[in-house]
N, C-alpha and C. Protein backbone atom coordinates (compact mmCIF):
# COMPACT_ATOMS: atom_id res chain seq x y z
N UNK A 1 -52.51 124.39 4.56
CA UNK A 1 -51.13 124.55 4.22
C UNK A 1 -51.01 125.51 3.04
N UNK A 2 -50.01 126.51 3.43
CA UNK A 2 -50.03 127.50 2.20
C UNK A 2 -48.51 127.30 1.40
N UNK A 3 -48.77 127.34 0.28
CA UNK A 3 -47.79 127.03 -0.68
C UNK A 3 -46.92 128.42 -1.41
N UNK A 4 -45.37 128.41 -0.81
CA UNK A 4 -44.82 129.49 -1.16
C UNK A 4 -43.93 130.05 -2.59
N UNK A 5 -44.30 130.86 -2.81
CA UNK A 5 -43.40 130.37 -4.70
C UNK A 5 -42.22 131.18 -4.35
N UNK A 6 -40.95 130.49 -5.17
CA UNK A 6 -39.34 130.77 -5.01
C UNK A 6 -39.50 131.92 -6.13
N UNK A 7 -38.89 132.40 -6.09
CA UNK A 7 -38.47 133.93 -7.42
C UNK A 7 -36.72 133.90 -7.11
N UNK A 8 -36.24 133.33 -8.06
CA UNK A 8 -34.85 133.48 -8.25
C UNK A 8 -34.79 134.85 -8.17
N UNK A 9 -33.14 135.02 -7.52
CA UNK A 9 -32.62 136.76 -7.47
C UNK A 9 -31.86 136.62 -8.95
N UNK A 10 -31.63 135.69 -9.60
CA UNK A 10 -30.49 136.10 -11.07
C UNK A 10 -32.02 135.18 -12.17
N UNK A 11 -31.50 135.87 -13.94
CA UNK A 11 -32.25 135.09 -14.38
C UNK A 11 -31.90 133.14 -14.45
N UNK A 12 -32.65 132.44 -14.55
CA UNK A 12 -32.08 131.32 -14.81
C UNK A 12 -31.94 131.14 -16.62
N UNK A 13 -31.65 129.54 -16.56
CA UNK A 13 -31.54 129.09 -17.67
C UNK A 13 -31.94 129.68 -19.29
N UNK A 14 -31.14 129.97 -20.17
CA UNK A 14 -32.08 130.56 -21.22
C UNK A 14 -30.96 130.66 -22.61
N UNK A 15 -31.63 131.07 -23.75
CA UNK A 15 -30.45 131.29 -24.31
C UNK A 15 -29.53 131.54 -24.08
N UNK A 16 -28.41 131.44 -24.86
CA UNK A 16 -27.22 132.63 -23.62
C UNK A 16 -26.45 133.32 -24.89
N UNK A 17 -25.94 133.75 -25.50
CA UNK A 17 -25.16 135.14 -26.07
C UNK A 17 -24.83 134.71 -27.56
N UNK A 18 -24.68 133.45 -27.53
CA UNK A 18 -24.68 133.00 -28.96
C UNK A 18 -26.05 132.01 -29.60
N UNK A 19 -27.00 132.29 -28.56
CA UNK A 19 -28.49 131.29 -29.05
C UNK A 19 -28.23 129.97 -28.32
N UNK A 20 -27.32 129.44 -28.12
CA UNK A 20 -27.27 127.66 -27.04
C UNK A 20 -27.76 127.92 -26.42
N UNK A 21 -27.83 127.48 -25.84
CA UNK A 21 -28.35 126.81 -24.15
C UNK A 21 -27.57 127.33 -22.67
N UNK A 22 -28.31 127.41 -21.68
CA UNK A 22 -27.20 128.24 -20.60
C UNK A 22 -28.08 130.29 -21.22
N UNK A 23 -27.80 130.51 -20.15
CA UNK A 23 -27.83 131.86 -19.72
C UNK A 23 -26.36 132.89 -19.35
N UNK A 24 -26.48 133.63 -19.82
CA UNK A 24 -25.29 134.52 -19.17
C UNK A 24 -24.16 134.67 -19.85
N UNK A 25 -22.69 134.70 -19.55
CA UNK A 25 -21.71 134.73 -20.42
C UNK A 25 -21.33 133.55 -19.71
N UNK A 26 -19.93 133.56 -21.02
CA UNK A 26 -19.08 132.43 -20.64
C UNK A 26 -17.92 132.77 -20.66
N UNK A 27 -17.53 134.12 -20.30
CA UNK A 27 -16.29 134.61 -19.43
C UNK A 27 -16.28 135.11 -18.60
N UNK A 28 -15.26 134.68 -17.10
CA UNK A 28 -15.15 134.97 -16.12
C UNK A 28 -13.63 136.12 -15.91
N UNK A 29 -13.68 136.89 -14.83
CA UNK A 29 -13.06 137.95 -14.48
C UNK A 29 -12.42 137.57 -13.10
N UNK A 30 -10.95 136.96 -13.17
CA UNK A 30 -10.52 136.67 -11.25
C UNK A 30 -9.55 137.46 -11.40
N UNK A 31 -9.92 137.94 -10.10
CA UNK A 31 -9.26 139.37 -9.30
C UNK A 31 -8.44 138.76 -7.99
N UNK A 32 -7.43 139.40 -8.16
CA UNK A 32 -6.94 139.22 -6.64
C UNK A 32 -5.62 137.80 -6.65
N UNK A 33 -5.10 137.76 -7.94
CA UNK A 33 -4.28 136.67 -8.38
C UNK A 33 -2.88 137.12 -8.05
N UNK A 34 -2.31 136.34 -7.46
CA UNK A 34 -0.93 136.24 -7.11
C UNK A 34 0.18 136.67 -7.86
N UNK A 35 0.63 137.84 -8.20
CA UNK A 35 1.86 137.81 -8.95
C UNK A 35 2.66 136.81 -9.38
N UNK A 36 3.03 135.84 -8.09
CA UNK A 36 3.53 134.61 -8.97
C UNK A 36 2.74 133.81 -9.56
N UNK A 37 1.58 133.67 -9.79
CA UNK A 37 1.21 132.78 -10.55
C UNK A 37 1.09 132.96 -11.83
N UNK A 38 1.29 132.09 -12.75
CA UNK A 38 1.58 132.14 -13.88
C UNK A 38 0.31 131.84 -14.78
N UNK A 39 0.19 131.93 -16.12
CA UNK A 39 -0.91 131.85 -16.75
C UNK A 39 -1.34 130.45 -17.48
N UNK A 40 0.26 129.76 -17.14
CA UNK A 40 -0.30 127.96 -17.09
C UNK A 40 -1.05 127.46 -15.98
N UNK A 41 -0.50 128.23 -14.75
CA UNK A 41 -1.14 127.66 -13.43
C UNK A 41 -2.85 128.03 -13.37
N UNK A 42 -3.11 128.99 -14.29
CA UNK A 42 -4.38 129.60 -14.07
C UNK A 42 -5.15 128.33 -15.08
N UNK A 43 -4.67 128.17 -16.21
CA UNK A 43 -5.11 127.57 -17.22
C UNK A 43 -5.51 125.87 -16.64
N UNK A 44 -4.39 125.35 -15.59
CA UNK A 44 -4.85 124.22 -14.84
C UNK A 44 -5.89 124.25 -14.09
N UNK A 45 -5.79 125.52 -13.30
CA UNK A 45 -7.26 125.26 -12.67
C UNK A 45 -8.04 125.69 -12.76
N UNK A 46 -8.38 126.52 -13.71
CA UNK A 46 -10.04 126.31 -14.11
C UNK A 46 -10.18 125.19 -15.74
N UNK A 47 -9.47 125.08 -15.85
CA UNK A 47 -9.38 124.01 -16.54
C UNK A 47 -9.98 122.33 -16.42
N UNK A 48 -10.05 122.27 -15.23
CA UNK A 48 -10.52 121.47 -14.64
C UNK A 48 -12.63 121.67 -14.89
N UNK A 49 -12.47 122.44 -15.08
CA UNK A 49 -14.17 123.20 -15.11
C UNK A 49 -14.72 122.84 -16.45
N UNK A 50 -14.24 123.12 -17.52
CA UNK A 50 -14.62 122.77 -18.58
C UNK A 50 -13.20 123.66 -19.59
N UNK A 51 -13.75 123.49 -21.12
CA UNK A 51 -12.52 123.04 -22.20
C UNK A 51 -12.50 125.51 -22.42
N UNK A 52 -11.29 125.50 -22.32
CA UNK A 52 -11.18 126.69 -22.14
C UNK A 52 -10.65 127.59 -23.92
N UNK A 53 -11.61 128.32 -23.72
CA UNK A 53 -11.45 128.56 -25.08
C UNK A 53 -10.07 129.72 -25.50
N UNK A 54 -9.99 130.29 -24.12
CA UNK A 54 -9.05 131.77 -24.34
C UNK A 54 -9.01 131.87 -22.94
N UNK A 55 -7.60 132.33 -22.69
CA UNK A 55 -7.14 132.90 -20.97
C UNK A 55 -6.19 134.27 -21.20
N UNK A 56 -6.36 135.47 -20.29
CA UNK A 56 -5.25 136.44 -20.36
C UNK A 56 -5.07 136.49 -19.28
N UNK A 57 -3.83 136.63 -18.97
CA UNK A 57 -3.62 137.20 -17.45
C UNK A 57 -3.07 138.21 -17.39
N UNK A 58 -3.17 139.44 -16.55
CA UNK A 58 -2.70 140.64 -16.67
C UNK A 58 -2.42 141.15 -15.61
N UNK A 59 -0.56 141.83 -15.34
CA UNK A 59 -0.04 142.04 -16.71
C UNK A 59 0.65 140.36 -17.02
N UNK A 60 0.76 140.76 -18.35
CA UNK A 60 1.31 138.96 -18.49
C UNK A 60 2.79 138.53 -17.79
N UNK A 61 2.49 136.97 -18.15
CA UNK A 61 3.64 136.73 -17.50
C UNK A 61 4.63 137.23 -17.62
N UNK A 62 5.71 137.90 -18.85
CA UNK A 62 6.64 138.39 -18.73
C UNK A 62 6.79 139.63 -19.10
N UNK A 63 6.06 140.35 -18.18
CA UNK A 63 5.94 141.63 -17.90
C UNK A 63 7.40 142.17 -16.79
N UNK A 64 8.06 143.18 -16.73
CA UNK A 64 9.24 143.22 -16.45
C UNK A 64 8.43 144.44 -14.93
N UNK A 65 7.21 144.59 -15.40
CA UNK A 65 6.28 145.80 -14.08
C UNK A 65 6.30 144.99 -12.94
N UNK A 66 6.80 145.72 -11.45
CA UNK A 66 6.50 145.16 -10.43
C UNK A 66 4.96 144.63 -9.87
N UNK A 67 4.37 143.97 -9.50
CA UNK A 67 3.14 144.38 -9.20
C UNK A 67 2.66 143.59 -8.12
N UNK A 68 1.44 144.13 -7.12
CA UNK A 68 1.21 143.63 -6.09
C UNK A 68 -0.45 142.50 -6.09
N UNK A 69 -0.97 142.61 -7.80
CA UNK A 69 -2.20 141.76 -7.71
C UNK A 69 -1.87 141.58 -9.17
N UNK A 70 -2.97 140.55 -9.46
CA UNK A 70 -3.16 140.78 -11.14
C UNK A 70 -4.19 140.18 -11.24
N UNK A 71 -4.75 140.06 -12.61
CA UNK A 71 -5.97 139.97 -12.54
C UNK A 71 -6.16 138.95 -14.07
N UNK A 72 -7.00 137.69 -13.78
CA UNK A 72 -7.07 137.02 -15.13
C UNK A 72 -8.81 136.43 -15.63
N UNK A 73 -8.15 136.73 -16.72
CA UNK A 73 -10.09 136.43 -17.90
C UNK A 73 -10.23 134.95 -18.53
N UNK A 74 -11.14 134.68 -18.16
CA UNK A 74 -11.11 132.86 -18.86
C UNK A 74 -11.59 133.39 -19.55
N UNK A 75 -12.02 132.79 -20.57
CA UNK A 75 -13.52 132.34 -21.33
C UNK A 75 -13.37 131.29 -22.08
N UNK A 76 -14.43 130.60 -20.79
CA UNK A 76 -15.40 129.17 -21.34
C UNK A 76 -15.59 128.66 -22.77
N UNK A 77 -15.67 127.72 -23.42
CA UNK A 77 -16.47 127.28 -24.00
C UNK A 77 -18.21 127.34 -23.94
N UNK A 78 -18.25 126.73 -22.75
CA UNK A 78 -20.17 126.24 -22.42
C UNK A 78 -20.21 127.60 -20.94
N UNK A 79 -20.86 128.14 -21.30
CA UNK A 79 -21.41 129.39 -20.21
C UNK A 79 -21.74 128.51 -18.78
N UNK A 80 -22.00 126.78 -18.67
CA UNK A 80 -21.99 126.48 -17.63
C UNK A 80 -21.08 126.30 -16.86
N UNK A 81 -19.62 126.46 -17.34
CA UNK A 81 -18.76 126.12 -16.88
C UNK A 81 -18.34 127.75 -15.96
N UNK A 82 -18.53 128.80 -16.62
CA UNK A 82 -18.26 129.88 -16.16
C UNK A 82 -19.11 130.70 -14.39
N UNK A 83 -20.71 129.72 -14.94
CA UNK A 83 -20.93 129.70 -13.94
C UNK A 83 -20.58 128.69 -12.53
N UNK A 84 -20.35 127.36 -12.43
CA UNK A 84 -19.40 126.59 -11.64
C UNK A 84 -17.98 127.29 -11.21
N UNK A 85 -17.14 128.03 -12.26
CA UNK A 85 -16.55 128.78 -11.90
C UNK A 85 -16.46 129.75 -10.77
N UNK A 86 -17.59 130.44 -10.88
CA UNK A 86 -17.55 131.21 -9.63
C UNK A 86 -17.71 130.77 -8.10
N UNK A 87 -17.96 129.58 -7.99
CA UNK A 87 -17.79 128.64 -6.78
C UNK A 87 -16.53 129.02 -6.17
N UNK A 88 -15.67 129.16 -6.92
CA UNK A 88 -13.85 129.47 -6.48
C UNK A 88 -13.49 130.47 -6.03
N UNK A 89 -14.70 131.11 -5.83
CA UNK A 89 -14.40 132.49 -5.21
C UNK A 89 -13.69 132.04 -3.16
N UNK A 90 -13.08 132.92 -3.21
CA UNK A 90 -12.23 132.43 -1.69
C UNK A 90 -11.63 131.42 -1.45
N UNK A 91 -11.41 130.81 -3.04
CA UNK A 91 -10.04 129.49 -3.00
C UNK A 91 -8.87 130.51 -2.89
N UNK A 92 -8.39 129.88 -1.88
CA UNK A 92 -6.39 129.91 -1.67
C UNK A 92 -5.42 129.06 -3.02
N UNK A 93 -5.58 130.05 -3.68
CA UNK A 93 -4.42 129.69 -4.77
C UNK A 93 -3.19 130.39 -4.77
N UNK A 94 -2.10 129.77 -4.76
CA UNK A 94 -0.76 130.19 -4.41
C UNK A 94 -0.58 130.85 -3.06
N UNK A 95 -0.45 132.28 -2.85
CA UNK A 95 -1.04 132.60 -1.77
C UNK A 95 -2.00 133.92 -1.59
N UNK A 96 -3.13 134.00 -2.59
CA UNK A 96 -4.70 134.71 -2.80
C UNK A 96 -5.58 133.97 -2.43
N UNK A 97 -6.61 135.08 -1.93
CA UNK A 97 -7.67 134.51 -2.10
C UNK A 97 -8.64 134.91 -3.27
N UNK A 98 -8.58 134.31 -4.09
CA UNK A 98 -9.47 134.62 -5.61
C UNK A 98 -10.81 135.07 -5.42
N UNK A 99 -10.45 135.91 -6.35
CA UNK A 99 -12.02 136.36 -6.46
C UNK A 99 -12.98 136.09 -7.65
N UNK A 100 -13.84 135.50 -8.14
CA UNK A 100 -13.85 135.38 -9.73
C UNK A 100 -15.89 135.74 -9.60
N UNK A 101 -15.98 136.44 -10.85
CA UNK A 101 -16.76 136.99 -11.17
C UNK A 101 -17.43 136.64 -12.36
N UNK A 102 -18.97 136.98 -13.01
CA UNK A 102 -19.30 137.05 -14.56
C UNK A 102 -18.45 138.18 -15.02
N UNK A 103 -17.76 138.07 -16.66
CA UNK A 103 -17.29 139.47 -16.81
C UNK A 103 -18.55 139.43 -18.35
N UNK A 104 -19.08 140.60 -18.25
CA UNK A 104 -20.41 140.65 -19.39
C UNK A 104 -19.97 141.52 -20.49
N UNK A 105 -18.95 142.17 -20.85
CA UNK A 105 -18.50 143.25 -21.17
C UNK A 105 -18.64 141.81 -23.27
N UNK A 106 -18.75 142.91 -23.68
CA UNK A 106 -18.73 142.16 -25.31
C UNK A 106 -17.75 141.54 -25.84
N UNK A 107 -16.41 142.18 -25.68
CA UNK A 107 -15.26 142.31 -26.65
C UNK A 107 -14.28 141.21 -25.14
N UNK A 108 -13.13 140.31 -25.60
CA UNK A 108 -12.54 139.90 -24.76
C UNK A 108 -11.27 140.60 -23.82
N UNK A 109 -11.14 141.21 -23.01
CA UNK A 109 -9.76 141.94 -22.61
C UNK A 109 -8.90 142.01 -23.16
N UNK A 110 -7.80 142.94 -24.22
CA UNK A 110 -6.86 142.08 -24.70
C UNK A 110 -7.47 141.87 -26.11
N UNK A 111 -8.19 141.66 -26.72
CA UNK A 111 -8.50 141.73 -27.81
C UNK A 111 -8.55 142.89 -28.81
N UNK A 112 -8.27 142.69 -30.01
CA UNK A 112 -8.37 143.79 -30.92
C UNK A 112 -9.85 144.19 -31.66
């Protein structure tokens, strides 16, 4: 019997961006968000994931621009939550199908 070794395609577990625990970031990037949805409705459901430190949605809610997508940034608390997050990719929320991503970029969207 020959014994086969797994090689993950992503890194696993490891420091993660501030020295804790977890790998990777702990903000996510969902694309493909419903104009009507609002940035409380976003905040409920990934909220559910873990304790959310910062949300933008863009353009914001009372943006007066027509628009046909928009696009919103969590960021996590615990980088594990960001990854569970991306499970939601091809949830039907409102009426999208979400897309949510790692976003790795340094600075938060929206930030100064």
């Amino acid at each position: 019997m020959s014994s086969t070794a797994v090689v993950p395609s992503a890194p696993g577990p490891g420091p993660g961006p501030s020295g804790g625990p977890g790998g990777g970031t702990e903000v996510i990037q969902v694309t493909n968000v419903s104009p009507s949805a609002s940035s409380e409705q976003m905040r409920t459901l990934f909220g559910f994931l873990g304790k959310i430190d910062e949300l933008r949605l863009f353009p914001p809610d009372d943006s007066p621009l027509p628009v046909s997508s928009r696009v919103c940034f969590v960021k996590f608390h615990d980088p594990d939550s960001a990854v569970v997050a991306q499970h939601l990719t091809n949830t039907v929320f409102v009426d999208r199908a979400l897309i949510v991503v790692p976003y790795a970029e340094v600075l938060f969207p929206g930030s100064a």
